[in-house]
PDB file of N, CA and C in Angstrom:
ATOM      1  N   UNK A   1     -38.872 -50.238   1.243  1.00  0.00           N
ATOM      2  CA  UNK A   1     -37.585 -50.187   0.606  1.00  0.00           C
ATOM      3  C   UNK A   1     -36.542 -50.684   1.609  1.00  0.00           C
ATOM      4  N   UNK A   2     -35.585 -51.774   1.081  1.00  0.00           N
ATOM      5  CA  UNK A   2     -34.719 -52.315   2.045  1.00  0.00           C
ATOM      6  C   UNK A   2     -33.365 -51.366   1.824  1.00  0.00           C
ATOM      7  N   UNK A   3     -32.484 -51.936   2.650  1.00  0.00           N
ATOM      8  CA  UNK A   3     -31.297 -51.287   2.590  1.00  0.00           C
ATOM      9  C   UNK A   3     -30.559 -51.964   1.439  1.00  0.00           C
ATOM     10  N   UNK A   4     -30.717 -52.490   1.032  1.00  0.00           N
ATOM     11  CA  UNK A   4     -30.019 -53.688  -0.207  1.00  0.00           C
ATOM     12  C   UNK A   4     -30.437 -52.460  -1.398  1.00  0.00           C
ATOM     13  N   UNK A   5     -31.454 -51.952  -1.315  1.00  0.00           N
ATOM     14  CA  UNK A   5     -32.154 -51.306  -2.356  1.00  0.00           C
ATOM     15  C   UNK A   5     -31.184 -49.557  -2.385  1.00  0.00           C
ATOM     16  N   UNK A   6     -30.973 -48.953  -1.512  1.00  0.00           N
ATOM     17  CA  UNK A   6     -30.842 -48.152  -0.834  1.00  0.00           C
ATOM     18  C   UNK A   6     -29.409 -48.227  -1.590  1.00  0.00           C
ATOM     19  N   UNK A   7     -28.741 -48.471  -1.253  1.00  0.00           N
ATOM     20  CA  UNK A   7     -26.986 -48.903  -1.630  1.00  0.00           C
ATOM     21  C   UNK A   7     -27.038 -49.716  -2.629  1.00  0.00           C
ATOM     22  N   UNK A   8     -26.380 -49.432  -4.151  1.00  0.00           N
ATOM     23  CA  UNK A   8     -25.992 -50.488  -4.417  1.00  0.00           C
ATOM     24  C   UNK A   8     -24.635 -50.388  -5.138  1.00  0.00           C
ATOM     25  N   UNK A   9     -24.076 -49.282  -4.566  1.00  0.00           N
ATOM     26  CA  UNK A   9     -22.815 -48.774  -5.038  1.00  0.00           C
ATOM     27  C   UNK A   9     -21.552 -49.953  -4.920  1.00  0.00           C
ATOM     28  N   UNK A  10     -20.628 -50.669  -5.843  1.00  0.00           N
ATOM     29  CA  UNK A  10     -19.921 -51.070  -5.204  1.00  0.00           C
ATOM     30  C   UNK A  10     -19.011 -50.978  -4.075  1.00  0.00           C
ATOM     31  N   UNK A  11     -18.321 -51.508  -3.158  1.00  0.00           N
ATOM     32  CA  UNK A  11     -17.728 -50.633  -2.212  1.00  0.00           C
ATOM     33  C   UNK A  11     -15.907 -50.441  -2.364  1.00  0.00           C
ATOM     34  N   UNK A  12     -15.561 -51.216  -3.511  1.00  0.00           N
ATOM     35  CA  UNK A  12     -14.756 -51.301  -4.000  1.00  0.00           C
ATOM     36  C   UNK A  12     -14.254 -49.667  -5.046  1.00  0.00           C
ATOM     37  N   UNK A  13     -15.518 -49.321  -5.533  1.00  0.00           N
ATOM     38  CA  UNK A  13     -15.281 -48.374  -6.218  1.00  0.00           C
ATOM     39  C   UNK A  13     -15.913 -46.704  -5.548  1.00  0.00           C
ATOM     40  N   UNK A  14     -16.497 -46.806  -4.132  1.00  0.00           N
ATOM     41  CA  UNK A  14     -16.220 -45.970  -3.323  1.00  0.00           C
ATOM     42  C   UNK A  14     -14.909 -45.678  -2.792  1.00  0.00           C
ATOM     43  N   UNK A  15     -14.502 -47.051  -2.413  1.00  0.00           N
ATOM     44  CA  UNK A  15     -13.203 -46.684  -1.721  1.00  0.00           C
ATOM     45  C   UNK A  15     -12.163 -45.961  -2.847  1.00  0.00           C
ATOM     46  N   UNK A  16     -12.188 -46.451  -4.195  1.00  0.00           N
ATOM     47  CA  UNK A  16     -11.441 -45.965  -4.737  1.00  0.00           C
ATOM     48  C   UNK A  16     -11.985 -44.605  -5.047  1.00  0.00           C
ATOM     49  N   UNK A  17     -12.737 -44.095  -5.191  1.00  0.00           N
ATOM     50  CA  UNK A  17     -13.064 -42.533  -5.061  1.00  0.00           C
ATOM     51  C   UNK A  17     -12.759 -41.692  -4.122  1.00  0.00           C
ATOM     52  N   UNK A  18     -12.888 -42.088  -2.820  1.00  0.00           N
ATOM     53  CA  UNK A  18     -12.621 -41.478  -1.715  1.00  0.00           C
ATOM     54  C   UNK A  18     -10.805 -41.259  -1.646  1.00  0.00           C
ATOM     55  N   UNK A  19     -10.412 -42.302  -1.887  1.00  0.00           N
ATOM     56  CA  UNK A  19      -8.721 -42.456  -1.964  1.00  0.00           C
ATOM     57  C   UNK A  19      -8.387 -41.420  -2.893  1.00  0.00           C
ATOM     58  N   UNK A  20      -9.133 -41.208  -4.175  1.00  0.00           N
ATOM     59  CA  UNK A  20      -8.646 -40.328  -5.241  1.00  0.00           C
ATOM     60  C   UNK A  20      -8.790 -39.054  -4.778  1.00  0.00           C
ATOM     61  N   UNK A  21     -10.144 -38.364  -3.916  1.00  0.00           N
ATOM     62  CA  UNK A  21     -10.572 -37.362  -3.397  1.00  0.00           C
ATOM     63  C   UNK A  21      -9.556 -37.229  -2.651  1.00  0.00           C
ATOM     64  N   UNK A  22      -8.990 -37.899  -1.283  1.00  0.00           N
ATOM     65  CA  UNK A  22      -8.094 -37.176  -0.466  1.00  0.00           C
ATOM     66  C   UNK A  22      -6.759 -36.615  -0.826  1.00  0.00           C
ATOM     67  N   UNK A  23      -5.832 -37.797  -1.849  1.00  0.00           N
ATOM     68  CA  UNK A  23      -5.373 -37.551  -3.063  1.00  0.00           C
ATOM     69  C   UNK A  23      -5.325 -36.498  -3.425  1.00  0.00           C
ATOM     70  N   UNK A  24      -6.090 -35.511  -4.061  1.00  0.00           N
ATOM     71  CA  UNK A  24      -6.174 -35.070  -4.866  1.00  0.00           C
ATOM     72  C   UNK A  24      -6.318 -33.812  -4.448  1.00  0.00           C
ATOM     73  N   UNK A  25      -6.989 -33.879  -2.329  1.00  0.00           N
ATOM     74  CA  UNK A  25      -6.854 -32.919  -1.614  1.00  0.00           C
ATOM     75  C   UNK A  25      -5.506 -32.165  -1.506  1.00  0.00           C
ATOM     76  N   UNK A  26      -4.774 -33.491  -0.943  1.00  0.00           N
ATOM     77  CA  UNK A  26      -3.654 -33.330  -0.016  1.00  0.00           C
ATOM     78  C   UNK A  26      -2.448 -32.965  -1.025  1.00  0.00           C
ATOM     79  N   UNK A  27      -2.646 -33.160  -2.507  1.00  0.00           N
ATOM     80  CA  UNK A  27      -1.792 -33.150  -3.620  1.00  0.00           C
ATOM     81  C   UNK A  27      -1.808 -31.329  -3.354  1.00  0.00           C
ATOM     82  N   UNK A  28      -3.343 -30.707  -3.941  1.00  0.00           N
ATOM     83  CA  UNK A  28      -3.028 -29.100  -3.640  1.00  0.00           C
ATOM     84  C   UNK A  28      -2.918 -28.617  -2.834  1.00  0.00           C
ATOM     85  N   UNK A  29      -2.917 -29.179  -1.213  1.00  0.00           N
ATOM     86  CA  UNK A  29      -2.096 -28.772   0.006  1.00  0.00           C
ATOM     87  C   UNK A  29      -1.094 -28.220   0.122  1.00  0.00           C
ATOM     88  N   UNK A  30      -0.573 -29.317  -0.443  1.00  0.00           N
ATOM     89  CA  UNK A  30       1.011 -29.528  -0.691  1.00  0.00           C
ATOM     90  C   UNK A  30       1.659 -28.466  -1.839  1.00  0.00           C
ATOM     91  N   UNK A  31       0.725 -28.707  -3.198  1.00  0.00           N
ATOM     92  CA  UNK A  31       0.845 -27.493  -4.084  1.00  0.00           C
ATOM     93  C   UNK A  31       1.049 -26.231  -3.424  1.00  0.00           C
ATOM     94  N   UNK A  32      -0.142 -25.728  -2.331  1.00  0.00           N
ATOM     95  CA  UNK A  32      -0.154 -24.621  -2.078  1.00  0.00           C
ATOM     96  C   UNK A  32       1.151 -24.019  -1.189  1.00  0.00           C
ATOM     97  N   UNK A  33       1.534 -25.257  -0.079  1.00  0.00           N
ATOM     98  CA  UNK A  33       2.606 -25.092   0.847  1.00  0.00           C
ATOM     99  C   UNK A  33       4.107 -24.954   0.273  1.00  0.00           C
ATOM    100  N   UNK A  34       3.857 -25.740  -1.406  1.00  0.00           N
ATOM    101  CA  UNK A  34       5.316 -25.312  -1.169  1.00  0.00           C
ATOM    102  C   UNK A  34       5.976 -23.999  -2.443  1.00  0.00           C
ATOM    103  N   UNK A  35       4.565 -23.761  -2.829  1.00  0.00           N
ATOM    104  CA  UNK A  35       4.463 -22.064  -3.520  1.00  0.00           C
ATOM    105  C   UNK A  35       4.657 -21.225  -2.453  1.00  0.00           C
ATOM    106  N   UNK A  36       3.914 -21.391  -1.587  1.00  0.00           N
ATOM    107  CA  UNK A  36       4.078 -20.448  -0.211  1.00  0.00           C
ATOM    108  C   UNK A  36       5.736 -20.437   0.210  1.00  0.00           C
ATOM    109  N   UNK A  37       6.316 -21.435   0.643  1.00  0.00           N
ATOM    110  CA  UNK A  37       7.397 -21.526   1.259  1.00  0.00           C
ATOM    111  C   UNK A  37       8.625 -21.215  -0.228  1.00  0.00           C
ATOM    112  N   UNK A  38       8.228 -21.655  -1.116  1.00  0.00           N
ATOM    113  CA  UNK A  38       9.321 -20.798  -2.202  1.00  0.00           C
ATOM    114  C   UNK A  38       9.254 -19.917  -2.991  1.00  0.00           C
ATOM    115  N   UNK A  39       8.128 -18.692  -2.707  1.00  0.00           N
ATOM    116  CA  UNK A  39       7.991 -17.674  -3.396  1.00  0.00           C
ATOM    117  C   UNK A  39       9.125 -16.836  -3.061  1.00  0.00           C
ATOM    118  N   UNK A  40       9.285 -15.845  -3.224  1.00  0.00           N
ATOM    119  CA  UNK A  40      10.246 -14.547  -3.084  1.00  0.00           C
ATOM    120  C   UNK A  40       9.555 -13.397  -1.997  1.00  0.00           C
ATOM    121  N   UNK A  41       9.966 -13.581  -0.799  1.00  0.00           N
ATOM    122  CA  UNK A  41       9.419 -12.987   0.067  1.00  0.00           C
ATOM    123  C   UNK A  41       9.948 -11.170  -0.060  1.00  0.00           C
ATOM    124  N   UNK A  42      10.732 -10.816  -1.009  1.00  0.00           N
ATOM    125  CA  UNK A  42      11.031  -9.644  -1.379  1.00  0.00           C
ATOM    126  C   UNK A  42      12.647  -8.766  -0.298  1.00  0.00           C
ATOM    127  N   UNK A  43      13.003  -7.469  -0.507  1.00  0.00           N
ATOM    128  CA  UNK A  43      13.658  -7.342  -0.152  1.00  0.00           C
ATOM    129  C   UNK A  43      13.626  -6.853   1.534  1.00  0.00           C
ATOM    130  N   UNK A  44      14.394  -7.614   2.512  1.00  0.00           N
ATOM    131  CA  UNK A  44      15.139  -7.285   3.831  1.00  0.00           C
ATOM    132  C   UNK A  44      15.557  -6.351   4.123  1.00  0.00           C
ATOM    133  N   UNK A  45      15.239  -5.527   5.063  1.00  0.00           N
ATOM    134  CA  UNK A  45      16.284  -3.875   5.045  1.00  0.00           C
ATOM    135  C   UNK A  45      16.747  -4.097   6.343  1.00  0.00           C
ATOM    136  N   UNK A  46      18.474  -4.005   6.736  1.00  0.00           N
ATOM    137  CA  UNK A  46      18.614  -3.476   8.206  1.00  0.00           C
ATOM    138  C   UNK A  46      18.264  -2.144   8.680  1.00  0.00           C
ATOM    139  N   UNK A  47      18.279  -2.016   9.784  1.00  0.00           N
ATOM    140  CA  UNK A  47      18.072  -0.660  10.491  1.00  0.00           C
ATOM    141  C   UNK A  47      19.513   0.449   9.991  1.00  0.00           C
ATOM    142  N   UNK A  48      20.904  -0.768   9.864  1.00  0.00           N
ATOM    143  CA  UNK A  48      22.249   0.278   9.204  1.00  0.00           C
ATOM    144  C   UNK A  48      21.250   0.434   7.723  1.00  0.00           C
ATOM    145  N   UNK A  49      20.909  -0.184   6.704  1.00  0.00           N
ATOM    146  CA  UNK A  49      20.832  -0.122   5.382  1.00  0.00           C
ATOM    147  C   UNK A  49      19.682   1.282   5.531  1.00  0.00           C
ATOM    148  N   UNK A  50      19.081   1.559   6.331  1.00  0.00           N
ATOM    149  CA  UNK A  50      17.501   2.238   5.976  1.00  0.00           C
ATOM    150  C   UNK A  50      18.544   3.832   6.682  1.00  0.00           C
ATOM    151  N   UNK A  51      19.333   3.747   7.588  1.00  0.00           N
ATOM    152  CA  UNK A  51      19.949   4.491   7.905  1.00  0.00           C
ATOM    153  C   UNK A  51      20.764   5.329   7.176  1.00  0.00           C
ATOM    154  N   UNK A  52      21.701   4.387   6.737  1.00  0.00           N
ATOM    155  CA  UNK A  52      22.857   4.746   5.115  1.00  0.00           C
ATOM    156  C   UNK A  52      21.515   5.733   4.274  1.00  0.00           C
ATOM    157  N   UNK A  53      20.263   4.931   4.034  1.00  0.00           N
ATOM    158  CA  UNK A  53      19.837   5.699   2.502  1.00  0.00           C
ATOM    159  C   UNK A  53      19.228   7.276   3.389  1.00  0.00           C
ATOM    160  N   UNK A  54      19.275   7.046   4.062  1.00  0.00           N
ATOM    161  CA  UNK A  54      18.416   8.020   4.851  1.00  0.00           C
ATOM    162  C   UNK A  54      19.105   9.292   5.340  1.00  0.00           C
ATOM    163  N   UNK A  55      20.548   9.267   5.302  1.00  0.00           N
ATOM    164  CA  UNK A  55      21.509  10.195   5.450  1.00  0.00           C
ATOM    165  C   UNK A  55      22.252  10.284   4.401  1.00  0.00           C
ATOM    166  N   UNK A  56      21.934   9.830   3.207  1.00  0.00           N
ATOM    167  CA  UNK A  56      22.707   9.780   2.038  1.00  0.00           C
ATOM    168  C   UNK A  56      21.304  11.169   1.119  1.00  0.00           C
ATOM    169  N   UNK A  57      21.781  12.333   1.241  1.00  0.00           N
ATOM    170  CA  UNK A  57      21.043  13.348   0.614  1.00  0.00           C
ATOM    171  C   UNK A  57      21.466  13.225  -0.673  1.00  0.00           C
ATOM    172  N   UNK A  58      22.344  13.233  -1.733  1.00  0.00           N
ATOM    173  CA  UNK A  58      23.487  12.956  -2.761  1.00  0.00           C
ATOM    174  C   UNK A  58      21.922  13.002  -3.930  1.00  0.00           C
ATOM    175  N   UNK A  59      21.421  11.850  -4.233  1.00  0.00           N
ATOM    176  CA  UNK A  59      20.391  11.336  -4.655  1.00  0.00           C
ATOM    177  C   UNK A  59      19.444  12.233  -4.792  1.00  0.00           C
ATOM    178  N   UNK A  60      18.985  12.923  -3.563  1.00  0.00           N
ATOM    179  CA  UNK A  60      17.598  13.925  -3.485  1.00  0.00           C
ATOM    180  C   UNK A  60      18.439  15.531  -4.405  1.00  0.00           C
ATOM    181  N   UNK A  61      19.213  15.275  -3.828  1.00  0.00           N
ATOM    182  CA  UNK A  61      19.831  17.073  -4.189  1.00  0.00           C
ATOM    183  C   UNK A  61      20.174  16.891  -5.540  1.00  0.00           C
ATOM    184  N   UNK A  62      21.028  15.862  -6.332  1.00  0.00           N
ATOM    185  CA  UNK A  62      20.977  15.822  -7.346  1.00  0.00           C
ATOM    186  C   UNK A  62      19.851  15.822  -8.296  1.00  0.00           C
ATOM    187  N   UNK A  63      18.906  15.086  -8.269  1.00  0.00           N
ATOM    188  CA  UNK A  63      17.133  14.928  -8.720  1.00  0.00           C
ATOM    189  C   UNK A  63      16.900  16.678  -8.192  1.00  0.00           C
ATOM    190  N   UNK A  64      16.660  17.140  -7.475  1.00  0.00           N
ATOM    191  CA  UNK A  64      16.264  18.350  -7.260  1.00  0.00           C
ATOM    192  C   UNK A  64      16.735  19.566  -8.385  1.00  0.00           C
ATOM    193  N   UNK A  65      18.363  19.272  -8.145  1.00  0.00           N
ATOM    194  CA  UNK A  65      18.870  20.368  -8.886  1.00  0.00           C
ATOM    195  C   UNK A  65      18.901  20.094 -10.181  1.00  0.00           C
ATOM    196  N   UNK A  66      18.656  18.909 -10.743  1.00  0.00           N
ATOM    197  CA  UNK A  66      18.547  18.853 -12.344  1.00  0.00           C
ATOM    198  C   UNK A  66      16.986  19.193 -12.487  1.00  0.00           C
ATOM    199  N   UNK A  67      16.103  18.532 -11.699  1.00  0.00           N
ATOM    200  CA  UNK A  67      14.306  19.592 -11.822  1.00  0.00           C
ATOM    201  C   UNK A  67      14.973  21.054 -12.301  1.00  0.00           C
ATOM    202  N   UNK A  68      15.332  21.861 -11.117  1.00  0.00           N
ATOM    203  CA  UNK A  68      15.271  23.197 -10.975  1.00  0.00           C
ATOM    204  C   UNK A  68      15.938  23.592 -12.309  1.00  0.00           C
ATOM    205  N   UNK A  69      17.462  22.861 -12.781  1.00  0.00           N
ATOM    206  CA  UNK A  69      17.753  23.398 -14.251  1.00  0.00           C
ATOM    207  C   UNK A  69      16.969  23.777 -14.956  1.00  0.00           C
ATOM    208  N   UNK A  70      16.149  22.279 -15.347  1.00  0.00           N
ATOM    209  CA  UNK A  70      14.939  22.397 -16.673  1.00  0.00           C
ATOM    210  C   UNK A  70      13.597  23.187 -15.936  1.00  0.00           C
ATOM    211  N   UNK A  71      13.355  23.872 -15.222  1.00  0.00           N
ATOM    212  CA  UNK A  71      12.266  24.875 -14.834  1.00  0.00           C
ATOM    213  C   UNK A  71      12.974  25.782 -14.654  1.00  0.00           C
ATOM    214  N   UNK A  72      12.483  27.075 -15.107  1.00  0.00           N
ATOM    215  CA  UNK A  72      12.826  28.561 -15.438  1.00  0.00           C
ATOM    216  C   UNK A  72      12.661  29.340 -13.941  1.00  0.00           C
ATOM    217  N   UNK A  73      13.221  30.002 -13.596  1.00  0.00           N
ATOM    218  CA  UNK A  73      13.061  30.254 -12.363  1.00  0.00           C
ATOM    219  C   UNK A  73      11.483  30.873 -11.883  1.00  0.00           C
ATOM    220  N   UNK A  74      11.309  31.518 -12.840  1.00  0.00           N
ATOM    221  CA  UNK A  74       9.913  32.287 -12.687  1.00  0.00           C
ATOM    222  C   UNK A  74       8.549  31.400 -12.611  1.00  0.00           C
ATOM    223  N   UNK A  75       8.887  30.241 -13.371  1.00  0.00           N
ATOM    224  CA  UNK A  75       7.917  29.382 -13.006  1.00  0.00           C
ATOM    225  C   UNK A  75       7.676  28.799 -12.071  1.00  0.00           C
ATOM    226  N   UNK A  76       8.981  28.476 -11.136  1.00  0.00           N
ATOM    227  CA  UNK A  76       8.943  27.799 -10.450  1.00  0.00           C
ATOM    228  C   UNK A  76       8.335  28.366  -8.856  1.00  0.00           C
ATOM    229  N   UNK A  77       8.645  29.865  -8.900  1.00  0.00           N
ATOM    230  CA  UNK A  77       8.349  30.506  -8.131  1.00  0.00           C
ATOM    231  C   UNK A  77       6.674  31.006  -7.926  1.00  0.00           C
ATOM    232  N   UNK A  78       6.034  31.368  -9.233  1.00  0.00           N
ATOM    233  CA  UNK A  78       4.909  31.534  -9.408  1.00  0.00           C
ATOM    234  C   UNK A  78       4.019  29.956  -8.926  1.00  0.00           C
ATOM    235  N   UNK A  79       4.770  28.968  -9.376  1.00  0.00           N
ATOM    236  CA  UNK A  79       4.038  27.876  -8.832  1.00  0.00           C
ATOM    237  C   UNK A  79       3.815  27.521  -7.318  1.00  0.00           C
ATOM    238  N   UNK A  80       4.885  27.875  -7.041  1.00  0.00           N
ATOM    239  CA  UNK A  80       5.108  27.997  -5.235  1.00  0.00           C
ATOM    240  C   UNK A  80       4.296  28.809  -4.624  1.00  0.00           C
ATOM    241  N   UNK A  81       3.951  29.993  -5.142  1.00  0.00           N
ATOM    242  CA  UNK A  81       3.001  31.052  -4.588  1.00  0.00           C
ATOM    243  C   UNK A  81       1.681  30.137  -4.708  1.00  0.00           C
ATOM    244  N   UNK A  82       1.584  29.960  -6.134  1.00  0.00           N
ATOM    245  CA  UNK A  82       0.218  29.376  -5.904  1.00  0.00           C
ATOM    246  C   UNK A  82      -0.031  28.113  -4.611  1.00  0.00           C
ATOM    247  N   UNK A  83       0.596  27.212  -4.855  1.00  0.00           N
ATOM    248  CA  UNK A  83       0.591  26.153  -4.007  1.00  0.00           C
ATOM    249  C   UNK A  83       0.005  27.071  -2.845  1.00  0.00           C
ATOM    250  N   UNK A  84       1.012  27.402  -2.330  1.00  0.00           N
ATOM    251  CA  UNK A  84       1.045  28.524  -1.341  1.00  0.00           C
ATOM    252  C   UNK A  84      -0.405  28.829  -0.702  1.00  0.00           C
ATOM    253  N   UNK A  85      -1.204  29.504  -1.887  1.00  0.00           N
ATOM    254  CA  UNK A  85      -1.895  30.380  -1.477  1.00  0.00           C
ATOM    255  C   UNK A  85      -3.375  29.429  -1.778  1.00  0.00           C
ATOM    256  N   UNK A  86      -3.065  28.350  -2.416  1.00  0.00           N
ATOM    257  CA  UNK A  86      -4.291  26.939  -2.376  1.00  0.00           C
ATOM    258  C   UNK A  86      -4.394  26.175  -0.760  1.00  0.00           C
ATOM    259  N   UNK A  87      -3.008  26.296  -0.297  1.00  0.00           N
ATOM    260  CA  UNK A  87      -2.911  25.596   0.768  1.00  0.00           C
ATOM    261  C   UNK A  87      -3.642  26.480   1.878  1.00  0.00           C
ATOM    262  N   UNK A  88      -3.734  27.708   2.284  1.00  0.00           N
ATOM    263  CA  UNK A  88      -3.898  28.944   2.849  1.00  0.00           C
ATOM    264  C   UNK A  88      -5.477  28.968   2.929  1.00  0.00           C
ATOM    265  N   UNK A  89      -6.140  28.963   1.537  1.00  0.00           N
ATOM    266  CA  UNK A  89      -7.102  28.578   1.540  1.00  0.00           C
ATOM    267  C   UNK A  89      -8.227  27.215   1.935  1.00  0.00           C
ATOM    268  N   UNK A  90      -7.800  26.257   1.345  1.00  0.00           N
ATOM    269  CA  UNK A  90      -7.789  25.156   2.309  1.00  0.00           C
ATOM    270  C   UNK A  90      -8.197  25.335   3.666  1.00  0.00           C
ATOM    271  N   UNK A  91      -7.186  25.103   4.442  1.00  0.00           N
ATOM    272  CA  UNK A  91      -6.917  25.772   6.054  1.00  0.00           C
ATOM    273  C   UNK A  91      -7.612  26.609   6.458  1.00  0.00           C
ATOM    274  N   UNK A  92      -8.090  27.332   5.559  1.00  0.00           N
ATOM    275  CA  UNK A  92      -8.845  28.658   6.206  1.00  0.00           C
ATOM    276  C   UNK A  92     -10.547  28.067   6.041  1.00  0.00           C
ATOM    277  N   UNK A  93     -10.666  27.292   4.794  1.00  0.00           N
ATOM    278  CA  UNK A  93     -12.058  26.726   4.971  1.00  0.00           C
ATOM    279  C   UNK A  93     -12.377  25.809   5.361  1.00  0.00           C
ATOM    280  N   UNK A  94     -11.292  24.957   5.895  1.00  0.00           N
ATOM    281  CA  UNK A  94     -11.477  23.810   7.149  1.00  0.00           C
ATOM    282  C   UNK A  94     -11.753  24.358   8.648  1.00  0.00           C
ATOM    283  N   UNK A  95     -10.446  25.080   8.142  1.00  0.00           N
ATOM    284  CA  UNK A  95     -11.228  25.833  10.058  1.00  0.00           C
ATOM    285  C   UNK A  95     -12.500  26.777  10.101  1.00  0.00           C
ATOM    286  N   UNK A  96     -12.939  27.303   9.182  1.00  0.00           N
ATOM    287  CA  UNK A  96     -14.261  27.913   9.449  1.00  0.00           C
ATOM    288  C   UNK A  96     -15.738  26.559   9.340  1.00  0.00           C
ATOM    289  N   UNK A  97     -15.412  25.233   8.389  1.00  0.00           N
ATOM    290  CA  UNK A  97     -16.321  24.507   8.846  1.00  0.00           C
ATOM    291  C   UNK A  97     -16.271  23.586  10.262  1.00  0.00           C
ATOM    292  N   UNK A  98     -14.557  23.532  10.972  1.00  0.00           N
ATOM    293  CA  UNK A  98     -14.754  23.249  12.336  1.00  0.00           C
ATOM    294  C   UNK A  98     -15.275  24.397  13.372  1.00  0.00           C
ATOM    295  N   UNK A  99     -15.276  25.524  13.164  1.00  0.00           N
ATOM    296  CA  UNK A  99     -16.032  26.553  14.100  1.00  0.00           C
ATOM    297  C   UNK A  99     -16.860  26.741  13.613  1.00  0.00           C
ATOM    298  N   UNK A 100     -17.810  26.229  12.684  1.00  0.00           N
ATOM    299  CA  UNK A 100     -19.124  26.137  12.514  1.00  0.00           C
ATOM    300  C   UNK A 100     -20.083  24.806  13.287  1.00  0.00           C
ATOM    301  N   UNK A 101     -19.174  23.789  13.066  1.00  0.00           N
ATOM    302  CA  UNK A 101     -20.205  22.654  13.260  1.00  0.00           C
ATOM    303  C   UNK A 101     -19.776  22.396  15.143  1.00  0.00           C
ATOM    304  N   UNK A 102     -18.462  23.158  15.515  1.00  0.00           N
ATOM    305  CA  UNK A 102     -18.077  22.899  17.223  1.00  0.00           C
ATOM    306  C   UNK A 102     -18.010  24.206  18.164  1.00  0.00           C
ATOM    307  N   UNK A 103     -18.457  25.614  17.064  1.00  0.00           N
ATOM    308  CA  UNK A 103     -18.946  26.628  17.829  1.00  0.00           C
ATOM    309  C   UNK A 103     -17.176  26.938  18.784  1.00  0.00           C
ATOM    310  N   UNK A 104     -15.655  26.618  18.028  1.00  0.00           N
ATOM    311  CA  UNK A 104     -14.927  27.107  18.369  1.00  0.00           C
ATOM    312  C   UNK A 104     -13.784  27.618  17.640  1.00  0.00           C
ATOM    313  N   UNK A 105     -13.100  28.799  18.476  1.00  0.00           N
ATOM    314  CA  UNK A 105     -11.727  29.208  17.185  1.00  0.00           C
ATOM    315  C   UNK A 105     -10.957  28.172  17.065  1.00  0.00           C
ATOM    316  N   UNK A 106     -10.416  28.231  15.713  1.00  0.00           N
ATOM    317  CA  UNK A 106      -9.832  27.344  15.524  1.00  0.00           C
ATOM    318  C   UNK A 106      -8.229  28.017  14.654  1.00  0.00           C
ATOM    319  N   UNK A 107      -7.123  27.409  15.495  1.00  0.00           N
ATOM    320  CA  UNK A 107      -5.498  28.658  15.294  1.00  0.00           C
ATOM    321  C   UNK A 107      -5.262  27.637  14.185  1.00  0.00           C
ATOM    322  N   UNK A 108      -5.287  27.277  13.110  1.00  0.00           N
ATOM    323  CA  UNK A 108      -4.682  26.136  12.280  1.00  0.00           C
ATOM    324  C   UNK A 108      -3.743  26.967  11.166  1.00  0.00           C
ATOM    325  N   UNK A 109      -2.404  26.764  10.858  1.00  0.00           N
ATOM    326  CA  UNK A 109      -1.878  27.088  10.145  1.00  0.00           C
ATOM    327  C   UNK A 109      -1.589  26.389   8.662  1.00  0.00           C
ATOM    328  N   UNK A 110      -1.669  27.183   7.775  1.00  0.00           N
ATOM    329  CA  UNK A 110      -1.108  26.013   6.209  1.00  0.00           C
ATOM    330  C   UNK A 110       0.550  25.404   6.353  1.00  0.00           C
ATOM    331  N   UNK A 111       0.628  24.096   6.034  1.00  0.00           N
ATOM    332  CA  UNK A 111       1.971  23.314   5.771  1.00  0.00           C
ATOM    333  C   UNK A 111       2.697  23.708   4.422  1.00  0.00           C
ATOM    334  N   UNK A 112       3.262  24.844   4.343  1.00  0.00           N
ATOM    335  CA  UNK A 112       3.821  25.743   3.764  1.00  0.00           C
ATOM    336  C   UNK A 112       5.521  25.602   3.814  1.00  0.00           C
ATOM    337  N   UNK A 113       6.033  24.940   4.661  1.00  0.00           N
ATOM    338  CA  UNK A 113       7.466  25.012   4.652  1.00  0.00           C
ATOM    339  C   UNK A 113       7.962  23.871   3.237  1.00  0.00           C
ATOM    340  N   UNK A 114       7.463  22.953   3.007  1.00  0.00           N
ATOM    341  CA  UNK A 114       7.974  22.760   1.759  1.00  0.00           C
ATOM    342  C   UNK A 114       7.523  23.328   0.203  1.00  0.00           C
ATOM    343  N   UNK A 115       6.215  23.987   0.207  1.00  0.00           N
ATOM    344  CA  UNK A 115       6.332  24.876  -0.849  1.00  0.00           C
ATOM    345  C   UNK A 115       7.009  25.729  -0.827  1.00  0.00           C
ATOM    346  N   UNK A 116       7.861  26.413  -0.024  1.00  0.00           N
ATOM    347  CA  UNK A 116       8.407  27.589   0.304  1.00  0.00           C
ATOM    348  C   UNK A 116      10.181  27.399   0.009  1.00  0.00           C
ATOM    349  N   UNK A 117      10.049  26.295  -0.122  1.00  0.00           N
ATOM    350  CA  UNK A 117      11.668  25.870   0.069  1.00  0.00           C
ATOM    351  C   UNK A 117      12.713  26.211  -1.195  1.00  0.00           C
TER     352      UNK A 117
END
């Protein structure tokens, strides 16, 4: 088998394939680069802006105290106990499976100051 046999592609209509291929590369390159560069990179915060919201209580206390309206006091309190006393538990059976599996006491207290509040 010669090389004549081997090839008999025109080379006219390689080249034009190859031209269309890079084409057609460099077209969604470009697609991709300039979705990238003009999407919406979302919102900027300064260190003043994160500050302002962050000493601005107004927001939390209001949301809080309209909760507490629409909950009855008794509920709200009974729910707190429970929390309370889920959290207590917890804690108490974490630290008995760390002084089981490390053979030490373990002082761990429940995070109780915001159910309590």
């Amino acid at each position: 088998m010669s090389h004549h046999d081997v090839v008999e592609n025109d080379i006219k209509k390689e080249l034009l394939h190859t031209l269309i291929g890079s084409v057609a590369f460099l077209a969604i390159v470009a697609l991709v680069g300039v979705t990238a560069f003009m999407r919406p990179a979302g919102q900027h915060f300064t260190k003043e802006q994160l500050n302002a919201n962050a000493s601005t209580p107004a927001v939390t206390e209001t949301a809080t105290a309209t909760a507490a309206a629409s909950t009855p006091a008794s509920t709200t309190a009974t729910a707190k106990a429970e929390v309370v006393e889920e959290n207590k538990e917890k804690v108490a059976s974490a630290a008995e499976k760390i002084e089981a599996n490390t053979d030490e006491t373990v002082d761990v207290q429940a995070p109780i100051a915001s159910a309590t509040n």
